[in-house]
Every structure is written in structure tokens, then in C-alpha cells.
Protein backbone atom coordinates (compact mmCIF):
# COMPACT_ATOMS: atom_id res chain seq x y z
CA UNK A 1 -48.81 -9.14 -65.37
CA UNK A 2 -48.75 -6.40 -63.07
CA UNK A 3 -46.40 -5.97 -60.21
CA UNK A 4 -47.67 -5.92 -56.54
CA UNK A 5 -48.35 -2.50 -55.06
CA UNK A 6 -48.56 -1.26 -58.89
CA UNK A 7 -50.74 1.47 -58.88
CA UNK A 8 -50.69 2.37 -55.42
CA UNK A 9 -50.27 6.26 -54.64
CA UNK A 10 -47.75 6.41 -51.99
CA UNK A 11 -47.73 9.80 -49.69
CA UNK A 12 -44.60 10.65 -51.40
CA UNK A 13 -46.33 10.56 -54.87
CA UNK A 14 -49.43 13.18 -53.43
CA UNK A 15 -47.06 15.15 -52.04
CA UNK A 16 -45.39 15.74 -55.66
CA UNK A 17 -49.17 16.44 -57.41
CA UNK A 18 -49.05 19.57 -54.86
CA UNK A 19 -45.70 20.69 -54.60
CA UNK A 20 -44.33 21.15 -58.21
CA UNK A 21 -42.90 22.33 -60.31
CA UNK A 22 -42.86 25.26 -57.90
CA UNK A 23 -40.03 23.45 -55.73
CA UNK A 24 -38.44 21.69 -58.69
CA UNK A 25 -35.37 23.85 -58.06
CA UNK A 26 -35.05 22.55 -54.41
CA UNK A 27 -35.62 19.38 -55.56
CA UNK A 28 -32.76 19.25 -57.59
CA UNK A 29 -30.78 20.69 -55.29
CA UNK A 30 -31.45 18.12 -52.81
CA UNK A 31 -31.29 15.31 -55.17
CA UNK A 32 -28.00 16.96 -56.19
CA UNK A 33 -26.71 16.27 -52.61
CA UNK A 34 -27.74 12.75 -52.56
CA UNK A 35 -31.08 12.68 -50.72
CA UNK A 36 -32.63 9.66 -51.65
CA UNK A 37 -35.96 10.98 -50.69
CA UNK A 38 -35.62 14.06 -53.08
CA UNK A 39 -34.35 11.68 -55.83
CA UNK A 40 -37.13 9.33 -55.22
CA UNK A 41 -39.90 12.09 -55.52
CA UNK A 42 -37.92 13.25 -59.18
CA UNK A 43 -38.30 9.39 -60.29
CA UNK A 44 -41.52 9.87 -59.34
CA UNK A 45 -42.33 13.35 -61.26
CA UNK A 46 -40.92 11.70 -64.63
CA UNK A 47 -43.22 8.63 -64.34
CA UNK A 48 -45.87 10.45 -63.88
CA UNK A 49 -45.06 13.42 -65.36
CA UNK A 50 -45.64 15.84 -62.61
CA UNK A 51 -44.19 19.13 -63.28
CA UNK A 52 -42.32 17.89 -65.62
CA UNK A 53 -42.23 16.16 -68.57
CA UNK A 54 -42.70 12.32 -68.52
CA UNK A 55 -39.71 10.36 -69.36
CA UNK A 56 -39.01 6.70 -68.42
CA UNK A 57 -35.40 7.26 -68.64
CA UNK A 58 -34.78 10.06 -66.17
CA UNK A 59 -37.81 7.84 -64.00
CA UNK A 60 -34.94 5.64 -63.96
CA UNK A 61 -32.22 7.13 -63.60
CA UNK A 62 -33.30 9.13 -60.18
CA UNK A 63 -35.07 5.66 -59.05
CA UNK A 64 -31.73 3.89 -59.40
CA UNK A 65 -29.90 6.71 -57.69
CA UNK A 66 -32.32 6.96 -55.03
CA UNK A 67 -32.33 2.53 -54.80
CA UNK A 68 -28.55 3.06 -54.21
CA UNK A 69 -28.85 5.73 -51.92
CA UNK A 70 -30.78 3.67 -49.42
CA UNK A 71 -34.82 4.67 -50.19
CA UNK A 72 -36.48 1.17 -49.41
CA UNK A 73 -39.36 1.78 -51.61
CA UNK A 74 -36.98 2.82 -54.43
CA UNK A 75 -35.65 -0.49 -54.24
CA UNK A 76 -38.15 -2.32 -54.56
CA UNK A 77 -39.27 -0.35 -57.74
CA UNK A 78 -36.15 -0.26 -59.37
CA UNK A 79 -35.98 -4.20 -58.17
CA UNK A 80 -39.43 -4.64 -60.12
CA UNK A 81 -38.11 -2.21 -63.36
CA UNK A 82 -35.32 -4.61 -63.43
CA UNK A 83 -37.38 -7.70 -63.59
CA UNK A 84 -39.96 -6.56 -66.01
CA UNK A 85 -37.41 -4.44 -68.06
CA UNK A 86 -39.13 -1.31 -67.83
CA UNK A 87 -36.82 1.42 -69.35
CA UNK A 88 -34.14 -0.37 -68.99
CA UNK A 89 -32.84 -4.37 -70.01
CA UNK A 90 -33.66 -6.82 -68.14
CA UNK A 91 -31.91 -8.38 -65.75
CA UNK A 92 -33.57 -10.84 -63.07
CA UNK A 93 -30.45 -10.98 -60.97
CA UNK A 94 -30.00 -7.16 -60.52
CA UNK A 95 -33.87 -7.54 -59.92
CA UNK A 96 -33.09 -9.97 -57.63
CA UNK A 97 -30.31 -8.35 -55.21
CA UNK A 98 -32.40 -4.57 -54.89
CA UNK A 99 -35.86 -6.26 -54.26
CA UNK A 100 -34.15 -8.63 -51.68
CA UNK A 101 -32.44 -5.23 -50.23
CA UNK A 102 -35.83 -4.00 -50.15
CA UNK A 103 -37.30 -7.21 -48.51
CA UNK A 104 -34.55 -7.33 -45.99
CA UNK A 105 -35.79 -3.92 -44.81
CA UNK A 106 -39.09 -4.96 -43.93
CA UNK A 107 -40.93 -3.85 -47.15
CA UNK A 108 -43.83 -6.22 -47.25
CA UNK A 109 -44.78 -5.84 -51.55
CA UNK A 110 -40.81 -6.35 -51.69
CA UNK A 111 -40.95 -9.44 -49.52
CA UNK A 112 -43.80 -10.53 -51.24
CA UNK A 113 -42.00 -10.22 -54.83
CA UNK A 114 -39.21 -12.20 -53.61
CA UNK A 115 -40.92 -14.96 -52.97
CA UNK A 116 -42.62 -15.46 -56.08
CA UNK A 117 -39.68 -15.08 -58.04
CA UNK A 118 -38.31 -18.21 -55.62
CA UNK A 119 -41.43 -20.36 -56.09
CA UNK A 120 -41.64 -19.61 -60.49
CA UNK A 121 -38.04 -19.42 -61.05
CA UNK A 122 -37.84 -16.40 -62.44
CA UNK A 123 -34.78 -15.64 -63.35
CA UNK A 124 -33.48 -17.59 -60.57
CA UNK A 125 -33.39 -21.06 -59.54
CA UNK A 126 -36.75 -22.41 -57.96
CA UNK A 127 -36.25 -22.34 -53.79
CA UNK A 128 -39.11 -23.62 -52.18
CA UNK A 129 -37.47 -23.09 -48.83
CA UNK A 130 -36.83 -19.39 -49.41
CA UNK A 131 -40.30 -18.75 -50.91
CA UNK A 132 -42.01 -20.22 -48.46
CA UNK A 133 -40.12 -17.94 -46.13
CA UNK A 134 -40.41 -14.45 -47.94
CA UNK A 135 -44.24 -15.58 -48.26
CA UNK A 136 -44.80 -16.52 -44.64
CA UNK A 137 -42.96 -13.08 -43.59
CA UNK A 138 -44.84 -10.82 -46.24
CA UNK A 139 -48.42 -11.29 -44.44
CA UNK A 140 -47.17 -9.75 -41.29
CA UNK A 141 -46.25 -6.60 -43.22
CA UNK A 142 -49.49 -6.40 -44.39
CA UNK A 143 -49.72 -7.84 -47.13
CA UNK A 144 -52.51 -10.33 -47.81
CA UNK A 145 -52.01 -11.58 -51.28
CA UNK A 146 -48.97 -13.57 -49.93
CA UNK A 147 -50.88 -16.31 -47.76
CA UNK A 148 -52.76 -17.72 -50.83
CA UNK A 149 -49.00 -17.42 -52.47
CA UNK A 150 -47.55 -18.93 -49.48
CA UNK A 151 -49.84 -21.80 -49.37
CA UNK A 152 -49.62 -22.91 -53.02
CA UNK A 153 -45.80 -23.45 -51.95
CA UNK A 154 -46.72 -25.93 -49.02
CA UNK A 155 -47.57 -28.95 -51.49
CA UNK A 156 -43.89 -29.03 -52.64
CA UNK A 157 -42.13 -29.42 -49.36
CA UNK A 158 -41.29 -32.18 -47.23
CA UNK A 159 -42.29 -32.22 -43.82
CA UNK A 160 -38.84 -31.32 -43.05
CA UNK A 161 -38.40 -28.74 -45.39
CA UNK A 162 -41.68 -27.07 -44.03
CA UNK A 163 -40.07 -27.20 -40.66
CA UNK A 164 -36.78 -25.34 -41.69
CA UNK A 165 -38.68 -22.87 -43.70
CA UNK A 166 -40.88 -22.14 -40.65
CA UNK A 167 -38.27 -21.67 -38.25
CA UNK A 168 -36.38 -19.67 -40.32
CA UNK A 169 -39.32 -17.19 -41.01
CA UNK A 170 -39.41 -17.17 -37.42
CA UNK A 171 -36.07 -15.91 -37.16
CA UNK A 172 -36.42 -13.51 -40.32
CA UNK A 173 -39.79 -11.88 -38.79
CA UNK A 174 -37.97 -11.35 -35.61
CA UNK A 175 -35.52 -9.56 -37.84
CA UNK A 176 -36.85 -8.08 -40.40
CA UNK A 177 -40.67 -6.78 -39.38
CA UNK A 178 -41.00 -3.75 -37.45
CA UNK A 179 -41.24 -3.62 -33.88
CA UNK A 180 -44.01 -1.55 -32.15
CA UNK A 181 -43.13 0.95 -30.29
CA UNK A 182 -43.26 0.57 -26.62
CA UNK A 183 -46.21 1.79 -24.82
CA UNK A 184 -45.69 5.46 -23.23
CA UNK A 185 -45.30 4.78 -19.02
């Protein structure tokens, strides 16, 4: 089963079809330093194998440094490799904390993930509650695919239950969704 947002080209990605391997060396140099952006675009050239050859392991290896370095969207992927075990074993509660890392900073695929691993189980115990939540949030990000997700979780809650979960997405949206930027005076 694919993974939400699988196959999407992010900017990131087109930027790396133009800019290598001529700026591998800078690359690596950044990546070298800890940029999590330059990291991310290296995970990026192994999957795909831009400039370089492709190799699931060093994909890994810079997504994972990247994830830990603080890229959002790295996160979430290395969240998702974890979960499927792509190039690595896996393991649904490391899968668990970087997607929910990922989710918590307003990435709507990661939010989105989140809460169907809450409403199947996988890996971790079945929350209705939290799936409805992650679902109900994940829409506002932009992602569409959640509501029918989101709805096939309102059968299994109480009236009470559907209560707390929507209050509590309240407070999570208020949290975790961007805020526009204030109109120019």
C-alpha cells in the first residue's frame, strides 16, 4: 500500500535534478556541518539516484540524519521508512515518535499518517480519540484524503468521545496549523 504524499516531487527534489552532481561537493560539505536541508537533498539524490548512484542505505542514512536534525519533511519520511521497513527493520514505534514529530509541526501527509496508524492499530494500540483528532486536523493542512478517513472513525465513538476529540482538535489546530500572515497596513 502506498504511503500518502508517495510520489510527490517536492521543490527540494527539482532542485536536485538541476543542481548535481556539479554541487555534490558543497553538498557534502554542508551536510557535513549538520544542515538538515543539505542532508535531506543527499537522501534524496540516493533514492533517486541523482548524481549519484542509487542506494537505499545512504537514502537512509542522510534521511535519518536530516529527521534528527529537525527537517519536518524528513521526518515524516524516515517516520514512513520506519513503518513500512524500507531499508531498514521495521519498527512501528520509531515510526510512530518521528511521524508524530512531523505531525506536531504542522505537516499535513504526517498528520494524516498518524491517524491511520491510531484508527488500524498499526503497530500501536487502536485510539479512536487520537485518530479522530490527527484526521480532523490533517484537512486543514490540505490534505483531503483525511475527511473520508476521519469520518470512517465517527461510527466508533460515543457521543462523548466525539466531543473530547473535537475539542481537542480544536486546541491542536490552534497549535499546530500555520497561521497566516497578517495583512500588510
Amino acid at each position: 500500500m502506498p504511503c500518502p504524499g508517495e510520489g510527490i516531487q517536492t521543490e527540494v527534489t527539482l532542485q536536485v535534478q538541476h543542481r548535481f552532481p556539479a554541487h555534490l561537493p558543497e553538498l557534502l560539505k554542508l551536510a557535513a556541518a549538520n544542515d538538515s536541508d543539505a542532508e535531506y537533498e543527499l537522501a534524496r539524490m540516493y533514492a533517486n539516484g541523482y548524481g549519484v548512484q542509487k542506494s537505499v542505505q545512504e537514502e537512509k542514512k542522510w534521511l535519518e540524519r536530516s529527521a534528527r536534525h529537525g527537517n519536518v519533511q524528513a521526518q515524516y519520511e524516515y517516520g514512513v521508512a520506519l513503518r513500512d521497513g524500507h531499508g531498514t527493520v521495521q519498527d512501528y514505534e520509531g515510526a510512530r515518535k518521528w511521524i508524530q514529530l512531523a505531525a506536531e509541526s504542522g505537516n499535513g501527509q504526517a498528520q494524516l499518517a498518524l491517524g491511520l496508524m491510531y484508527r488500524t492499530g498499526l503497530g500501536i494500540p487502536i485510539d479512536n480519540i487520537k485518530a479522530y483528532v490527527w484526521l480532523n486536523v490533517a484537512p486543514a493542512q490540505g490534505v483531503p484524503d483525511a475527511i473520508g478517513a476521519r469520518d470512517t472513525v465517527l461510527p466508533r465513538l460515543s457521543p462523548a468521545e466525539l466531543q473530547e476529540a473535537q475539542a481537542e482538535a480544536r486546541k491542536m489546530s490552534a497549535i499546530y496549523l500555520p497561521t497566516p500572515p497578517a495583512p500588510a497596513q
